[in-house]
Protein backbone atom coordinates (compact mmCIF):
# COMPACT_ATOMS: atom_id res chain seq x y z
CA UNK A 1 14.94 -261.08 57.43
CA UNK A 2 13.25 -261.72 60.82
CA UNK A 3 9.93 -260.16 61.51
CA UNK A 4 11.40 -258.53 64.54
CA UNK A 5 14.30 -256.87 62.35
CA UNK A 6 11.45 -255.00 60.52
CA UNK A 7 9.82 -253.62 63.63
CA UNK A 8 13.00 -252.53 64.40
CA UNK A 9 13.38 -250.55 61.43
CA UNK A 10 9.94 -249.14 61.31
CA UNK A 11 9.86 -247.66 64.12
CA UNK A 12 12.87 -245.62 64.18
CA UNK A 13 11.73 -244.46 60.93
CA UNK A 14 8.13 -243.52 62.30
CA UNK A 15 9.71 -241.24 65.61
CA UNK A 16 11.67 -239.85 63.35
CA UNK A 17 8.80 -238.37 61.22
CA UNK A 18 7.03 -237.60 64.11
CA UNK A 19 10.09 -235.50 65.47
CA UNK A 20 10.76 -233.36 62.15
CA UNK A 21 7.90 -230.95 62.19
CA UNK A 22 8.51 -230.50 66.24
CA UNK A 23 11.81 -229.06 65.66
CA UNK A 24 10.88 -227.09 62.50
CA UNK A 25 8.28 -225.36 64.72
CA UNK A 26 10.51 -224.95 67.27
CA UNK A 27 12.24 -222.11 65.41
CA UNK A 28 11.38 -218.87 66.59
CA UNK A 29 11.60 -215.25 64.44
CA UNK A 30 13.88 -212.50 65.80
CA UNK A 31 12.37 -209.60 67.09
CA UNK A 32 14.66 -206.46 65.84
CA UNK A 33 13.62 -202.98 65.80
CA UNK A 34 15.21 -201.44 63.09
CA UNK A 35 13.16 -203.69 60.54
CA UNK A 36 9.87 -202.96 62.48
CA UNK A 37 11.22 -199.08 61.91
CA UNK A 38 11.99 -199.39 58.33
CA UNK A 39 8.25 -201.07 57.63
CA UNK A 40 6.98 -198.29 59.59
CA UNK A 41 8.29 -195.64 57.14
CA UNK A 42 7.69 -197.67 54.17
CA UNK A 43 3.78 -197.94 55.06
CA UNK A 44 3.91 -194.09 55.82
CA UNK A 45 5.20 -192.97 52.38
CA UNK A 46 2.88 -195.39 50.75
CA UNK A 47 0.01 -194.12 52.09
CA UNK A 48 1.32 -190.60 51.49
CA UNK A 49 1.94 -191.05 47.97
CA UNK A 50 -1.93 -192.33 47.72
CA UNK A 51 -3.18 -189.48 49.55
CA UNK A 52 -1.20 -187.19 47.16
CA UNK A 53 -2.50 -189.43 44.08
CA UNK A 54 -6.10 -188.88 45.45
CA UNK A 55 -5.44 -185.23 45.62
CA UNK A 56 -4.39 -185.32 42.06
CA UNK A 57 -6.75 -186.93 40.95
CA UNK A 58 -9.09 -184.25 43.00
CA UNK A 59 -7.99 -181.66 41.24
CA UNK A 60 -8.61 -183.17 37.52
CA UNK A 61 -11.85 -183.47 38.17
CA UNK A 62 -12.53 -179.89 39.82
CA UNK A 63 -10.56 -178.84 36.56
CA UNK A 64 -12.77 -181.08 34.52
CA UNK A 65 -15.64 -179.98 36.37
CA UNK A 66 -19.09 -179.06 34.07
CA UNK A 67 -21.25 -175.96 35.19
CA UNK A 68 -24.93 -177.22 35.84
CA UNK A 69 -26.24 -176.30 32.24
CA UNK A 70 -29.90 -177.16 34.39
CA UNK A 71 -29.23 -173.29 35.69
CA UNK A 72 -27.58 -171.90 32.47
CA UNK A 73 -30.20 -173.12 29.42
CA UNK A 74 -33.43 -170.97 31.06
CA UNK A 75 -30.86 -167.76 30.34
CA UNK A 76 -29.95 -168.85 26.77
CA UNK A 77 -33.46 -169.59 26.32
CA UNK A 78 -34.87 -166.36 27.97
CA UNK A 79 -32.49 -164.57 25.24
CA UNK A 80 -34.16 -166.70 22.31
CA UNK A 81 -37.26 -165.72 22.98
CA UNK A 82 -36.88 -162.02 23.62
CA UNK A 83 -35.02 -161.87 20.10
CA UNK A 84 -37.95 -164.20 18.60
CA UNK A 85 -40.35 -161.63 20.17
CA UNK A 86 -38.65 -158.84 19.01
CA UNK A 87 -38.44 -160.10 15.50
CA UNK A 88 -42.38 -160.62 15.31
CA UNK A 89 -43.34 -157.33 16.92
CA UNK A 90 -40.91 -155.34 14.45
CA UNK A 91 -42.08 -157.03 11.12
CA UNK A 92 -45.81 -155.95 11.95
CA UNK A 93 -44.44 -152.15 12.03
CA UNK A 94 -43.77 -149.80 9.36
CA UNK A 95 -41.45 -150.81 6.46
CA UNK A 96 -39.13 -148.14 7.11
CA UNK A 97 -38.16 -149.68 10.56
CA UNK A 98 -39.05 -153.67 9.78
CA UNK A 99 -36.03 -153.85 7.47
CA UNK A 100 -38.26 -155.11 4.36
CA UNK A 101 -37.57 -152.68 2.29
CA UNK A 102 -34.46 -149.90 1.55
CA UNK A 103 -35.53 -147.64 3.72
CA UNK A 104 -35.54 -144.69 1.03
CA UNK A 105 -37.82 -147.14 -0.81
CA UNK A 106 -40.01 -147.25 2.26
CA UNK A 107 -40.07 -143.45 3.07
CA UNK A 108 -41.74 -142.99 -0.22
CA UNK A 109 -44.60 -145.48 0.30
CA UNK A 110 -45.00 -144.15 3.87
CA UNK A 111 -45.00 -140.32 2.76
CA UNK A 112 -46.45 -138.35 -0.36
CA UNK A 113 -43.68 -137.09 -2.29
CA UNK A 114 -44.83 -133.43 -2.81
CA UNK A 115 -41.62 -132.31 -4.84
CA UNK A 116 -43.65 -134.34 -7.58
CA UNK A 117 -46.89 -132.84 -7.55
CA UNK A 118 -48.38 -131.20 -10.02
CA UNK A 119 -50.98 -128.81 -8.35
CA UNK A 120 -52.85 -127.84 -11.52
CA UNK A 121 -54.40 -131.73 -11.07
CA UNK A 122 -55.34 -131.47 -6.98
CA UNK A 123 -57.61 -129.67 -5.35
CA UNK A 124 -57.09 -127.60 -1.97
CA UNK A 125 -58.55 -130.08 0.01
CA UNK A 126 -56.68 -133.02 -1.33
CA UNK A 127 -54.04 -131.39 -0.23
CA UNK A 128 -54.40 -130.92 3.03
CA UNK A 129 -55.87 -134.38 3.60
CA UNK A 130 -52.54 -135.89 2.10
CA UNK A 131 -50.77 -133.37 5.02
CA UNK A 132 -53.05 -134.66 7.53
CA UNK A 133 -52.41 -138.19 6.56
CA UNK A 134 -48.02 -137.71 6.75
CA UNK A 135 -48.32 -136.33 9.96
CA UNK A 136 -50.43 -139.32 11.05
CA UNK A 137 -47.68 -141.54 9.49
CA UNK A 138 -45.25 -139.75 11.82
CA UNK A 139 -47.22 -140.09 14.68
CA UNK A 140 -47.56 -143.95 14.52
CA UNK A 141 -43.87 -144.14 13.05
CA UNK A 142 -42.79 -142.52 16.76
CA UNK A 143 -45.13 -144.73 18.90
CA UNK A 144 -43.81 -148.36 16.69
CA UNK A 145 -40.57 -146.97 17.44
CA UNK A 146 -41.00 -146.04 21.35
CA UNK A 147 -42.12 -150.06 21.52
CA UNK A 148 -38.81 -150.86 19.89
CA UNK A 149 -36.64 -148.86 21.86
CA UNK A 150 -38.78 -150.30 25.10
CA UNK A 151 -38.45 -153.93 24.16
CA UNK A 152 -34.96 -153.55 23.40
CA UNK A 153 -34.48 -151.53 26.80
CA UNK A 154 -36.13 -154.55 28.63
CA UNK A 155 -33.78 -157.24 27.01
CA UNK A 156 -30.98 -155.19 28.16
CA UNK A 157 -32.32 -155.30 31.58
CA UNK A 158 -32.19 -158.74 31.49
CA UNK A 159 -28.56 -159.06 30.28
CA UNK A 160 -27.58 -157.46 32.94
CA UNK A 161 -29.29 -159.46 35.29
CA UNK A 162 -28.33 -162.57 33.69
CA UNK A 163 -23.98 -161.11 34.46
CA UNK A 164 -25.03 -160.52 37.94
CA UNK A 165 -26.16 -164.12 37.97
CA UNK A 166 -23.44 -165.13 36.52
CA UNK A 167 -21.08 -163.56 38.83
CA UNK A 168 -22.51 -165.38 41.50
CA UNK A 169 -22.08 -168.74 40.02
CA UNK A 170 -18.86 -167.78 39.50
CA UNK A 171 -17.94 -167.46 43.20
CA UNK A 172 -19.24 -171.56 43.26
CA UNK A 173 -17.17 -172.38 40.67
CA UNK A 174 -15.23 -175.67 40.34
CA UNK A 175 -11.67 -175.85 38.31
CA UNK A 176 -10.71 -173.92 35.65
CA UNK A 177 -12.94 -175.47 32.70
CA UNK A 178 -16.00 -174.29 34.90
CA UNK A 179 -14.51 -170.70 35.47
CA UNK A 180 -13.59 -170.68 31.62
CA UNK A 181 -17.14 -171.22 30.57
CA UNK A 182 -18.86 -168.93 33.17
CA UNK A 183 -16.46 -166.03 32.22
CA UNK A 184 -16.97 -166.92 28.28
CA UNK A 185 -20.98 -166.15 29.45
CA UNK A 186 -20.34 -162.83 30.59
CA UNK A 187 -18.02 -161.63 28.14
CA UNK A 188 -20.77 -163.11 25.90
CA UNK A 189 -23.60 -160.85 27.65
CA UNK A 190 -20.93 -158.08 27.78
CA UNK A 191 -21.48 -158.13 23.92
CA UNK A 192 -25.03 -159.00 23.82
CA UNK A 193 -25.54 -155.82 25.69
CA UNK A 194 -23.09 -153.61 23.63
CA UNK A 195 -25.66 -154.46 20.84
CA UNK A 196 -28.73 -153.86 21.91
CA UNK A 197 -27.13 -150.22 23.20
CA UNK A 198 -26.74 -149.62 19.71
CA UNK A 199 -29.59 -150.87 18.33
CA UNK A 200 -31.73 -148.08 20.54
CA UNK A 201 -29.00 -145.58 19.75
CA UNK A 202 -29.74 -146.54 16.05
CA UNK A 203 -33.13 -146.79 16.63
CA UNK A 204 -33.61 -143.29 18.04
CA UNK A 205 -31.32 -141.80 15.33
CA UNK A 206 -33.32 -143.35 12.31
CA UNK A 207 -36.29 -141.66 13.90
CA UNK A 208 -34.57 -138.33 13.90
CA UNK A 209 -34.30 -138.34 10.44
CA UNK A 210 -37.21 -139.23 9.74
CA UNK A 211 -38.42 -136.24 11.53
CA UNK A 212 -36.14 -134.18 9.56
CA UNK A 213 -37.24 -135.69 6.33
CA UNK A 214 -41.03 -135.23 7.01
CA UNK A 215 -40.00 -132.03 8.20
CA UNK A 216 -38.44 -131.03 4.72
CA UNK A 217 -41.53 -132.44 3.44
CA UNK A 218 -43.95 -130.26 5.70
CA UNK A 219 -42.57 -127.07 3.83
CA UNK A 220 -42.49 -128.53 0.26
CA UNK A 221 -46.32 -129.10 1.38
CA UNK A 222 -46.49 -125.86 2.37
CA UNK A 223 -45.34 -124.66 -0.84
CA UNK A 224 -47.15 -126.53 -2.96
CA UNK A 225 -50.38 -125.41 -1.17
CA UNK A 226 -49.33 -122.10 -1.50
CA UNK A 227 -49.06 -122.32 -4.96
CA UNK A 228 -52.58 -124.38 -5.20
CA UNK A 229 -53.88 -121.53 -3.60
CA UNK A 230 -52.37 -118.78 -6.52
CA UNK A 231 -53.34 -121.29 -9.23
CA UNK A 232 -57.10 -121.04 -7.46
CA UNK A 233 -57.65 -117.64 -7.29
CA UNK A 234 -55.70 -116.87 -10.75
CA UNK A 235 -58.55 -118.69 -11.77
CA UNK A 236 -61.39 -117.63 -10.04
CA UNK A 237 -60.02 -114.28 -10.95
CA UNK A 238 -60.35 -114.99 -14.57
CA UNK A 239 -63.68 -116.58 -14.09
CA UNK A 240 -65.00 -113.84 -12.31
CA UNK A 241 -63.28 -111.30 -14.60
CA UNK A 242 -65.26 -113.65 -17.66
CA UNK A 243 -68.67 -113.26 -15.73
CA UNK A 244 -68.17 -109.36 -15.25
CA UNK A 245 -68.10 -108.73 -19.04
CA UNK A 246 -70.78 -111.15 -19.56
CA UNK A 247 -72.81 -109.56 -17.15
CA UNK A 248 -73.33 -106.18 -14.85
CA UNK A 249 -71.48 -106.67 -11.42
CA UNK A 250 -74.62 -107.13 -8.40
CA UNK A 251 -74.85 -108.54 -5.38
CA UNK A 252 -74.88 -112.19 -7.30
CA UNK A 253 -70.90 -111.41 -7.76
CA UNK A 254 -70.37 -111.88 -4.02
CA UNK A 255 -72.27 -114.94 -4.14
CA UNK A 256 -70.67 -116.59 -6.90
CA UNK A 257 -67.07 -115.88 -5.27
CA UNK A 258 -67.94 -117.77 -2.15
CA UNK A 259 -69.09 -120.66 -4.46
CA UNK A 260 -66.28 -120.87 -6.20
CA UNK A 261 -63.90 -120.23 -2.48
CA UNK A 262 -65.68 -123.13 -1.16
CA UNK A 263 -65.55 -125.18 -4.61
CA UNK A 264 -61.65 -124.93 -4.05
CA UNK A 265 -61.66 -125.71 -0.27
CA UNK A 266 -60.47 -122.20 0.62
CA UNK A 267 -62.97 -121.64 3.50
C-alpha cells in the first residue's frame, strides 16, 4: 500500500475518536417535575421513619432506664445499721426481752419465785431484801424497755422519711423499670414500718405483763411475809412463854422481847 493511503486511513480514524466523547457529552438530562416531587416525598418519609425509629428507640431506654442506686444504697444501708444497732443494744438487756431465753424461763431468773418459799428457813429481813430487789428488777426491766420502744420509734421515723424521699424520686422517674423499682421501695418501707409498729405494740404489751406478773408476785410476797411474821412471834411466844416458867416475869421480860423483835427484823 502507499504511504499516503495509510495517512489517509489514520486520520479519519483519529477525528473520529476525538468526536465520540463530544457528542456523548453533548447529551443533556431532562428536567421534569414530577420526579423531583416524588424524590421529595421519598426523602421526607425516610427521614420520618428515622425520627420515629429514634423515638423508639427513646423510649426503650427510658423503659430500661436504672434508678441512681448512688442515692438509694445510703437508705438500705441507714436501715442495716439501725437493725445492727438495735440487735446489740437489746442482747445487753434483760433475758426476758433479749430473746435468749423462753421468756417464762427468764421471768424466773429475773424474779424470786415466792409461791416456793418455805418461810420456816428465811428470816424477816431476807425477805424484804428479796422484795426490794424484784421491784428493782422491774424498775430497770421498764427503763431497757423505754430504750427499745425509743430506738424502734426512731427507725420508724426514718422509714418514713426514707417514702417521702422516695416519692420525690419518683416524680424524676424515667420508664417504667425505674417507676417499678422506686414503687417496690415504698411498698417495701410500707412493710418495714408495719413491723416496727408492732414490735413497740409488742414491746409495750410484754411489759404489761410483766407488771401484772410481778404484781401477782408482790402479794404472794406479801403473804409469805405475813406468814414469816406469825411463824416469828409463834415462836417468840413460846420462847418467852419457856423463859416465864423458868423464871419470875421483871422488867428483863421487856428486854428480852425487843431482842428477840429485832433478832427477827420486826423493828
Amino acid at each position: 500500500m502507499h504511504p499516503k493511503a495509510k495517512y489517509l486511513i489514520v486520520i479519519p480514524v483519529f477525528l473520529l475518536s476525538l468526536y465520540a466523547p463530544l457528542t456523548a457529552h453533548a447529551v443533556y438530562p431532562v428536567h421534569d417535575s414530577k420526579v423531583y416531587q416524588e424524590v421529595v416525598l421519598q426523602v421526607k418519609k425516610v427521614t420520618e421513619q428515622i425520627n420515629t425509629i429514634r423515638q423508639q428507640i427513646e423510649l426503650q431506654k427510658q423503659h430500661l432506664y436504672d434508678i441512681s442506686w448512688g442515692k438509694v444504697a445510703p437508705m438500705l444501708d441507714q436501715i442495716k445499721s439501725s437493725r445492727a444497732d438495735y440487735d446489740k443494744l437489746r442482747s445487753s438487756m434483760n433475758g426476758i426481752l433479749s430473746g435468749e431465753k423462753d421468756v417464762e424461763d427468764a421471768f424466773k431468773d429475773t424474779f424470786y419465785d415466792w409461791n416456793s418459799m418455805d418461810v420456816s428457813k428465811e428470816s424477816y429481813g431476807s425477805m424484804k431484801s428479796r422484795l426490794q430487789q424484784d421491784r428493782y428488777q422491774l424498775q430497770k426491766l421498764d427503763k431497757e424497755t423505754i430504750e427499745l420502744i425509743n430506738h424502734k420509734q426512731k427507725e420508724l421515723d426514718e422509714s418514713n422519711q426514707r417514702v417521702e424521699h422516695y416519692k420525690e424520686m419518683l416524680k424524676d422517674a424515667h420508664g417504667d423499670k425505674d417507676i417499678g423499682q422506686i414503687k417496690s421501695l415504698i411498698s417495701g418501707e410500707m412493710v418495714y414500718s408495719q413491723n416496727l409498729t408492732s414490735d413497740i405494740a409488742s414491746l409495750r404489751a410484754k411489759l404489761e405483763v410483766v407488771h401484772n406478773e410481778v404484781k401477782k408476785q408482790e402479794e404472794e410476797a406479801a403473804q409469805k411475809m405475813n406468814e414469816k411474821v406469825g411463824d416469828d412471834f409463834t415462836k417468840a411466844s413460846d420462847e418467852l412463854q419457856s423463859m416465864e416458867d423458868k423464871q419470875q416475869l421483871s422488867s428483863s421480860y421487856h428486854s428480852k422481847f425487843e431482842d428477840l423483835a429485832d433478832e427477827r427484823g420486826w423493828i
